[in-house]
N, C-alpha and C. Protein backbone atom coordinates (compact mmCIF):
# COMPACT_ATOMS: atom_id res chain seq x y z
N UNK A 1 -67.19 50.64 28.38
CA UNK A 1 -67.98 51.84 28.28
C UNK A 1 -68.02 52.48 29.65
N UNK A 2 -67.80 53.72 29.63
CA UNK A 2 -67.59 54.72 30.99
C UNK A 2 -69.57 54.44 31.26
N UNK A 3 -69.75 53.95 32.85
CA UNK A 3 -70.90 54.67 33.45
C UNK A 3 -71.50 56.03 33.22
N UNK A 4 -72.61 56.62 33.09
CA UNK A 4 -73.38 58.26 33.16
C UNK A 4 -72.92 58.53 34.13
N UNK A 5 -73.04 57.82 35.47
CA UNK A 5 -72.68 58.33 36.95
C UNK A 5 -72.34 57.15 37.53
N UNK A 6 -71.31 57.70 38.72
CA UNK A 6 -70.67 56.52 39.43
C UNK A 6 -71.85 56.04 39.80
N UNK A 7 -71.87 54.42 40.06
CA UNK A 7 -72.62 53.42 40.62
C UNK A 7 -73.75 53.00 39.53
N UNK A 8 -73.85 53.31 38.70
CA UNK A 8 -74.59 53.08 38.03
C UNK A 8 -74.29 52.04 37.09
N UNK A 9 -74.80 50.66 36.93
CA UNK A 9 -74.67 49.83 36.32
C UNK A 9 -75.32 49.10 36.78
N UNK A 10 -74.83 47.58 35.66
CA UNK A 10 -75.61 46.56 36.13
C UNK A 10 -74.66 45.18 36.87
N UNK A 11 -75.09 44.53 37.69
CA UNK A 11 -74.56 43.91 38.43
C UNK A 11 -75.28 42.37 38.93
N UNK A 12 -74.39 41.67 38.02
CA UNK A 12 -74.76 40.10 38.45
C UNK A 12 -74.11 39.23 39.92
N UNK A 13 -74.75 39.35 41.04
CA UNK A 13 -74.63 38.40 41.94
C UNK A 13 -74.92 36.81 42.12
N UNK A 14 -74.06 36.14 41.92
CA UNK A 14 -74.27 34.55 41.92
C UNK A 14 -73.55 34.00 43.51
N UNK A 15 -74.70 34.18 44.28
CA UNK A 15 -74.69 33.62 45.74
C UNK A 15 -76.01 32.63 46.10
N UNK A 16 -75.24 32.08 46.70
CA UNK A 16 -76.81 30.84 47.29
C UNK A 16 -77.30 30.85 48.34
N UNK A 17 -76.41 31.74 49.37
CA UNK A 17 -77.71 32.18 50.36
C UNK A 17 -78.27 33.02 50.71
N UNK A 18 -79.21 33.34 50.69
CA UNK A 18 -80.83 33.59 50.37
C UNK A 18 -80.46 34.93 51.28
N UNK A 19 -79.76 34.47 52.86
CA UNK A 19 -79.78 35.97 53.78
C UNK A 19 -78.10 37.06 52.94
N UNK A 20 -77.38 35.96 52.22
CA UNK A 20 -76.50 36.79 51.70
C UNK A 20 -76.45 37.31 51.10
N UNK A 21 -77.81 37.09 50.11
CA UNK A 21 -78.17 37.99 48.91
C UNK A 21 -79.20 38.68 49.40
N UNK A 22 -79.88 38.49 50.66
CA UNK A 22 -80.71 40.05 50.70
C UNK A 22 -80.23 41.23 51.42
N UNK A 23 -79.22 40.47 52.33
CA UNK A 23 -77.98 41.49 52.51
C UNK A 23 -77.41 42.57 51.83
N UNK A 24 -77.21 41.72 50.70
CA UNK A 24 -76.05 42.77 49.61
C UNK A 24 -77.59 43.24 48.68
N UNK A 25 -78.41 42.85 48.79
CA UNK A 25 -79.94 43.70 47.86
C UNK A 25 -79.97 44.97 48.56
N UNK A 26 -79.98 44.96 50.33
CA UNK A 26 -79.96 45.91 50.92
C UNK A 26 -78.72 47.24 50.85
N UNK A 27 -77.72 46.30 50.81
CA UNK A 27 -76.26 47.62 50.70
C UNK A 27 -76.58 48.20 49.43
N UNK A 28 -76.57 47.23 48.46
CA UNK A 28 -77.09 47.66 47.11
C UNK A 28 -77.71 49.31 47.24
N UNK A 29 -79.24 48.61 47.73
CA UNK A 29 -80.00 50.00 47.56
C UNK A 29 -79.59 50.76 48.60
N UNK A 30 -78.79 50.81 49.67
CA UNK A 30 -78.91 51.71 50.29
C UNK A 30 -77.07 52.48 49.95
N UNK A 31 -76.40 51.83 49.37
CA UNK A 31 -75.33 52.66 49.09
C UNK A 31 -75.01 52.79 47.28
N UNK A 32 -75.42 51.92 46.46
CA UNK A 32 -75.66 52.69 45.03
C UNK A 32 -76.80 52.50 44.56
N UNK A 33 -77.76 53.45 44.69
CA UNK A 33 -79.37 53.17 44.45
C UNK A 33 -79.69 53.45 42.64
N UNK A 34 -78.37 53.59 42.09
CA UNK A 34 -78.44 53.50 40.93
C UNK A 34 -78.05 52.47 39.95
N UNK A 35 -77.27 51.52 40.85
CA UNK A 35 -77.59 50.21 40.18
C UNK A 35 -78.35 49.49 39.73
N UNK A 36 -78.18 48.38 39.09
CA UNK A 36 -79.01 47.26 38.81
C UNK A 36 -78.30 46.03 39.43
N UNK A 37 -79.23 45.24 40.97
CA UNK A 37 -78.53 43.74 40.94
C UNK A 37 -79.44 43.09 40.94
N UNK A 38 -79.17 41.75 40.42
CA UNK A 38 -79.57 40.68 39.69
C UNK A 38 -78.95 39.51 40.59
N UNK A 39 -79.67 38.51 41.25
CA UNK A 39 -78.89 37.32 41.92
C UNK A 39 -79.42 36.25 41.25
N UNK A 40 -78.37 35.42 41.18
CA UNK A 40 -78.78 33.85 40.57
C UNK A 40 -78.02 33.47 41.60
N UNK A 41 -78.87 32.18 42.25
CA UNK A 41 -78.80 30.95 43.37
C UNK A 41 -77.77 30.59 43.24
N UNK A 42 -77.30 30.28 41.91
CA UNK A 42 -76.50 28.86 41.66
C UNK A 42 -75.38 29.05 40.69
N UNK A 43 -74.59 28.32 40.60
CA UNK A 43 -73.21 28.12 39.13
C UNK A 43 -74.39 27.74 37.84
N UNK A 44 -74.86 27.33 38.25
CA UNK A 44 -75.96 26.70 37.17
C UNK A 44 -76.32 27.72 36.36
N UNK A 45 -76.98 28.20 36.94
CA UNK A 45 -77.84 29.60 36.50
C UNK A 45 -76.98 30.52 35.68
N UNK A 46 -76.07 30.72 36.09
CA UNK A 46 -74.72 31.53 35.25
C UNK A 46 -74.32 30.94 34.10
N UNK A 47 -73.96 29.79 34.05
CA UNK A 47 -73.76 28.72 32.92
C UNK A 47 -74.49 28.66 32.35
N UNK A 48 -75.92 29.01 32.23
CA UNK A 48 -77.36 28.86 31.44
C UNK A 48 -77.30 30.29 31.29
N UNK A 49 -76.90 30.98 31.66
CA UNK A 49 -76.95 32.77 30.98
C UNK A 49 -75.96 32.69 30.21
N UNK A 50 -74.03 32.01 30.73
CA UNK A 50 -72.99 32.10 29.54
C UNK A 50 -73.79 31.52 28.32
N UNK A 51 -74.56 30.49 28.24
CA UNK A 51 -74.81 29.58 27.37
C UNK A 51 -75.52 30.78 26.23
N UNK A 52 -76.66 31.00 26.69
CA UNK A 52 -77.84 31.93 26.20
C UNK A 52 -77.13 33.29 25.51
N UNK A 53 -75.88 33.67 26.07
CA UNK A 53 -75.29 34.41 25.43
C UNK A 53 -75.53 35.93 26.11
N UNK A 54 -76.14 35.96 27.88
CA UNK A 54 -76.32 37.15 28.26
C UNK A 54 -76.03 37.97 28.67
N UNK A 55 -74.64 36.97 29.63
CA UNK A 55 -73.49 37.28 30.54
C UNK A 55 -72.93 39.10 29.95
N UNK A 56 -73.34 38.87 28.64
CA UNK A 56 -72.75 40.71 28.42
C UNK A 56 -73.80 41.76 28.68
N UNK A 57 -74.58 41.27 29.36
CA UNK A 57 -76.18 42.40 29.96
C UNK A 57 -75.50 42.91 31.11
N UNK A 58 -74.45 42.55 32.09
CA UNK A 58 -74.04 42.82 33.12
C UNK A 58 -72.65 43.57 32.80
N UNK A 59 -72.31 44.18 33.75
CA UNK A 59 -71.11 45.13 33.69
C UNK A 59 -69.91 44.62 34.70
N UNK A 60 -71.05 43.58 35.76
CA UNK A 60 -69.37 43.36 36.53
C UNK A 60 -70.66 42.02 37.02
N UNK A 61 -69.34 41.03 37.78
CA UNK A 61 -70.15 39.70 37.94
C UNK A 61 -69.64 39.84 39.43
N UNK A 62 -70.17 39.39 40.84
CA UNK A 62 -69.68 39.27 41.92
C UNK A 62 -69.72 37.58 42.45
N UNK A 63 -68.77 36.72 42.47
CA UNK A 63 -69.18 35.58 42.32
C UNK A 63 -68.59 34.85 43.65
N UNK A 64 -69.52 33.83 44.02
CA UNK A 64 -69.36 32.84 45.24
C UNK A 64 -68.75 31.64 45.07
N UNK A 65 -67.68 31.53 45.91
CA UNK A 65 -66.48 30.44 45.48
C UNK A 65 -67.60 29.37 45.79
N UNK A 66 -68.53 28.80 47.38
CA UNK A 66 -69.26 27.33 47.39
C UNK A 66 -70.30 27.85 47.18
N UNK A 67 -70.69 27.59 45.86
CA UNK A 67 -71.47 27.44 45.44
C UNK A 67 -72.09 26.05 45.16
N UNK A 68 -73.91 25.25 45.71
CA UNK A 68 -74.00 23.95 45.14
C UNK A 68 -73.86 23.98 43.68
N UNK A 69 -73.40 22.21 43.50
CA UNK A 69 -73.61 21.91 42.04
C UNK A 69 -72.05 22.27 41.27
N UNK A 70 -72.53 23.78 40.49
CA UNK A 70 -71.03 23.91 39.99
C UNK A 70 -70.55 25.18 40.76
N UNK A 71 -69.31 24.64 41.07
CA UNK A 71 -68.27 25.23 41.89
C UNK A 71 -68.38 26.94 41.26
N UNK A 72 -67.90 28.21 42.09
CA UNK A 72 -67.38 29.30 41.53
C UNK A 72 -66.27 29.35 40.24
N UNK A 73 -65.53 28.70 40.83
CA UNK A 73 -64.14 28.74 40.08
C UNK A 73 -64.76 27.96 38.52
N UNK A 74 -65.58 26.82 38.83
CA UNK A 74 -65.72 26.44 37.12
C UNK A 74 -66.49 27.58 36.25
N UNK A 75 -67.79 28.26 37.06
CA UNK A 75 -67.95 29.68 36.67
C UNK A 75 -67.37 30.15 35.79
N UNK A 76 -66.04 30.67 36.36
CA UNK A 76 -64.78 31.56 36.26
C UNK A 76 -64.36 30.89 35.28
N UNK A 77 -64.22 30.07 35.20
CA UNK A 77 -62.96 28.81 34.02
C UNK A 77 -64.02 29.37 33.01
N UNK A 78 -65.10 29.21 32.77
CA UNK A 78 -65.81 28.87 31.82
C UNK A 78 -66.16 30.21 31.12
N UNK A 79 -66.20 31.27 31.83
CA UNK A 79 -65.88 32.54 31.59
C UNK A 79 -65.18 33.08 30.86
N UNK A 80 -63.83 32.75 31.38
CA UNK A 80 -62.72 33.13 30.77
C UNK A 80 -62.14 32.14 29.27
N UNK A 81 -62.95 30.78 29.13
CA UNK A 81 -62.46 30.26 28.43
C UNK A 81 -63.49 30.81 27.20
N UNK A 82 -64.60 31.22 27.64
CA UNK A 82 -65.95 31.52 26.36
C UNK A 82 -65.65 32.19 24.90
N UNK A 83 -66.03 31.81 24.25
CA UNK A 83 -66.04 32.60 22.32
C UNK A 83 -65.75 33.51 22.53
N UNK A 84 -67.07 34.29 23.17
CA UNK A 84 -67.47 35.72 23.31
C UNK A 84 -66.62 36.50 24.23
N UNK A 85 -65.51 37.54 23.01
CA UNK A 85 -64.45 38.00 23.65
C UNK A 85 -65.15 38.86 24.77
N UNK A 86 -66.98 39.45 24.96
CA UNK A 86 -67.17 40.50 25.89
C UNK A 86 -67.42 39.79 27.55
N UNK A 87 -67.33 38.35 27.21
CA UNK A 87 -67.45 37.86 28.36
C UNK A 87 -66.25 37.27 28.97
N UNK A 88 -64.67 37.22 28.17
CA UNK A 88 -64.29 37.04 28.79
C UNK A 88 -63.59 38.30 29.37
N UNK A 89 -63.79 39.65 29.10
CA UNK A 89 -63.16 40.62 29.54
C UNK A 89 -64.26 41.59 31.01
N UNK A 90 -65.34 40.88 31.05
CA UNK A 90 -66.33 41.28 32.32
C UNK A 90 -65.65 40.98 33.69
N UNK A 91 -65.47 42.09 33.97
CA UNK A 91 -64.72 41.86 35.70
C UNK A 91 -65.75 41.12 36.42
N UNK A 92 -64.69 40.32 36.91
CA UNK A 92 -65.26 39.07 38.00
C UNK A 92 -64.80 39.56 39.10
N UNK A 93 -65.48 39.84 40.38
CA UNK A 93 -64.96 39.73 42.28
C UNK A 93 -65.20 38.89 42.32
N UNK A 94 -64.32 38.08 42.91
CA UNK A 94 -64.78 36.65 43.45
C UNK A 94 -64.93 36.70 45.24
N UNK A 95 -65.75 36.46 45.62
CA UNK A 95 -66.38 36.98 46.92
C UNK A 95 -66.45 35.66 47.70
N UNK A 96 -65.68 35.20 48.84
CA UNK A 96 -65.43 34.32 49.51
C UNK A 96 -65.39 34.36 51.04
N UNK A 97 -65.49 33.42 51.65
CA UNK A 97 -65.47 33.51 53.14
C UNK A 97 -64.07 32.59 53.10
N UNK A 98 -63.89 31.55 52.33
CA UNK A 98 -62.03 30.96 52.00
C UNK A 98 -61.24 32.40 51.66
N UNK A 99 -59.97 32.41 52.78
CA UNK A 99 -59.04 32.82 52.67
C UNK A 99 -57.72 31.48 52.12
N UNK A 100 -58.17 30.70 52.33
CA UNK A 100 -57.31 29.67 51.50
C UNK A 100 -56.43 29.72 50.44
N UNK A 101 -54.79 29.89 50.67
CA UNK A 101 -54.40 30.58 49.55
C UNK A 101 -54.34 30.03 48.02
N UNK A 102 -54.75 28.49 48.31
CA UNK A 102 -55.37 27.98 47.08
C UNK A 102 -56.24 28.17 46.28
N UNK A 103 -57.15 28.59 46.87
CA UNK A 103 -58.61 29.10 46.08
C UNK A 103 -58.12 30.51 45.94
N UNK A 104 -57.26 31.45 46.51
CA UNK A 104 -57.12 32.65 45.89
C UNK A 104 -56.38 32.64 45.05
N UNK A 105 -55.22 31.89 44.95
CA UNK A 105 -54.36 31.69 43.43
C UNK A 105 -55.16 31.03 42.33
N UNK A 106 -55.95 30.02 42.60
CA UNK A 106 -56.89 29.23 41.43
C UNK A 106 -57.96 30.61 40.86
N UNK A 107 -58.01 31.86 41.92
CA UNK A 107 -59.25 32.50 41.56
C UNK A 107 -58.52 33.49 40.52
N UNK A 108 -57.44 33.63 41.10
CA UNK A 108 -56.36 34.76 40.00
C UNK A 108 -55.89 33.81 38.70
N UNK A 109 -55.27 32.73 38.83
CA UNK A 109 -55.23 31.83 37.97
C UNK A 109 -56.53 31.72 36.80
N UNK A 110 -57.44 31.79 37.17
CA UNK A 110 -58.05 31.64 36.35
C UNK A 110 -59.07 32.91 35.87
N UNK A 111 -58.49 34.24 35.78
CA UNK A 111 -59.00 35.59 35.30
C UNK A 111 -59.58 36.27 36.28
N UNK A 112 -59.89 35.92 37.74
CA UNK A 112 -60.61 37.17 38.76
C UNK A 112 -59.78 38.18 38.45
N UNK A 113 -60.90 39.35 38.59
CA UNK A 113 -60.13 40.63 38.75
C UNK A 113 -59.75 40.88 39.87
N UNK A 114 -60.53 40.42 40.60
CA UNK A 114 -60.13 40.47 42.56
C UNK A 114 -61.00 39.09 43.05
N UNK A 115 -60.08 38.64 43.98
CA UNK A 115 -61.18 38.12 45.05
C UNK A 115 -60.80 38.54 46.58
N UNK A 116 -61.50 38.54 47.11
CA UNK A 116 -62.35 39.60 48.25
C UNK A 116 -62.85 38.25 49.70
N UNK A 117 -62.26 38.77 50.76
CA UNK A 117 -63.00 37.85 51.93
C UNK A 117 -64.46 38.83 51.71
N UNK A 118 -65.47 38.15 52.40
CA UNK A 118 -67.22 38.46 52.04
C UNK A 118 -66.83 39.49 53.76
N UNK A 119 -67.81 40.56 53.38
CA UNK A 119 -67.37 41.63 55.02
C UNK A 119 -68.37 40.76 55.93
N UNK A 120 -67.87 40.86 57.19
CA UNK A 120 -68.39 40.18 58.02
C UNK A 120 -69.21 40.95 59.05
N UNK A 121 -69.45 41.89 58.83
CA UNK A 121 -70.44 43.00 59.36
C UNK A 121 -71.14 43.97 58.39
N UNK A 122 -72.46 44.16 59.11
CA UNK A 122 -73.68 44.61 57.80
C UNK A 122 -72.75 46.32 57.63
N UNK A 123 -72.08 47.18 58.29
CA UNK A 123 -71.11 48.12 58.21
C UNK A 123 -70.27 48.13 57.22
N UNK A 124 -69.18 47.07 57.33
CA UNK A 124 -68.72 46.42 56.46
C UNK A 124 -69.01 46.06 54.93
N UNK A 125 -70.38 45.43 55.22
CA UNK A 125 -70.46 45.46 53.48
C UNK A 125 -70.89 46.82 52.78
N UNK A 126 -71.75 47.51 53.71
CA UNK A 126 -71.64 48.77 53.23
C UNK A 126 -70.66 49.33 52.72
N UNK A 127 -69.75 49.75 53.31
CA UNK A 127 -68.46 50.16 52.78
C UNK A 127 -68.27 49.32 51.93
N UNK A 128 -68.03 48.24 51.77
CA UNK A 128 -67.49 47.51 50.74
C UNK A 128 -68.03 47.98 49.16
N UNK A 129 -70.20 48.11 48.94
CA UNK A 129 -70.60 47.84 48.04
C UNK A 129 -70.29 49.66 47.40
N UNK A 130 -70.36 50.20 48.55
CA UNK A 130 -69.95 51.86 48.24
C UNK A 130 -68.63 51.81 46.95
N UNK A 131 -67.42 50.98 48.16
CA UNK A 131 -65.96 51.08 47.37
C UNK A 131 -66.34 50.69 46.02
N UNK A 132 -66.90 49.32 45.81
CA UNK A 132 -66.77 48.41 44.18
C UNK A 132 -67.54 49.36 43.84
N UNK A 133 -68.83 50.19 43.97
CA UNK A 133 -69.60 51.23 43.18
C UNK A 133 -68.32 51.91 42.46
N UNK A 134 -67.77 52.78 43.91
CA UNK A 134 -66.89 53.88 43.07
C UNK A 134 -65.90 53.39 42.31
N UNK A 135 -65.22 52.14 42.43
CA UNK A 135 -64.48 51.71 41.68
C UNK A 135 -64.64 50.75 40.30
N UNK A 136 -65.85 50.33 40.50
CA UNK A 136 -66.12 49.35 39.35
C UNK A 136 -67.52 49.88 38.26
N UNK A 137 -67.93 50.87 39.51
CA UNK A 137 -69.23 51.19 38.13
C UNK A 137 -68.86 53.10 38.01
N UNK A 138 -67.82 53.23 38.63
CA UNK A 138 -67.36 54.36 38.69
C UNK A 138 -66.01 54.91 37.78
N UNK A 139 -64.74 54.68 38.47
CA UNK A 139 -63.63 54.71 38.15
C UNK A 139 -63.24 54.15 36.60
N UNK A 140 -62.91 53.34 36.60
CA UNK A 140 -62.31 52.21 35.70
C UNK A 140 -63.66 51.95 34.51
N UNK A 141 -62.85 52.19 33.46
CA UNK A 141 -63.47 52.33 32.31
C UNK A 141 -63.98 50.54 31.72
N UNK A 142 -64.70 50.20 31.73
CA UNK A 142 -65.85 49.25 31.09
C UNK A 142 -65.49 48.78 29.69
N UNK A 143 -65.41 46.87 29.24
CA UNK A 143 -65.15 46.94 27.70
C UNK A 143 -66.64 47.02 27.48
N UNK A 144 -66.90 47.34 26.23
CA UNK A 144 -68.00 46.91 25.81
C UNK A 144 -68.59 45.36 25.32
């Protein structure tokens, strides 16, 4: 489903630290203030939303390869392997500080739409959350 206006959507962040997610709360509101983000701590937490059946409340997932407990990538596996054809067609970023070209083939391997080094300056993610706005809650048309 096309967005009303670029940036506008909803947006699941699954990061575990606490300054990385108030980071991106901040780019959030200060570069698409028409979003919706949502952070869960953990792989856990995501796996208990695939479970619950909610994962389709969100429009795009931004996900953290170390994550405690369960890994990003099982996330992702579990994602892409789910019933529910609307969850496995929800764009995943997979958002990493590994440039490791293992974890980026395992992340494509297993359905990312992108994965992304994490910007390493608060500038940086700005731009960054601007770009995925215009491109993910903007551009590129949404399954339902």
């Amino acid at each position: 489903m096309n967005r009303p206006m670029p940036g506008a959507g909803r947006v699941l962040l699954v990061e575990d630290s606490a300054g990385g997610a108030q980071l991106m709360r901040i780019a959030f509101g200060e570069r698409l203030p028409d979003a919706s983000l949502e952070v869960f701590a953990d792989g856990e937490r995501a796996l208990e939303a695939l479970a619950a059946g909610r994962l389709p409340e969100w429009d795009l997932v931004l996900l953290d390869l170390n994550l405690p407990g369960v890994k990003g990538h099982d996330v992702l596996e579990a994602m892409r392997t789910a019933g529910d054809a609307r969850v496995r067609r929800l764009p995943v970023v997979v958002l990493s500080h590994s440039d490791v070209e293992a974890d980026v083939h395992r992340s494509y391997d297993l359905g990312a739409n992108s994965h992304i080094a994490k910007p390493h300056s608060l500038d940086a993610l700005f731009e960054f959350v601007e770009t995925l706005g215009r491109y993910w809650l903007g551009v590129v048309t949404l399954p339902n």
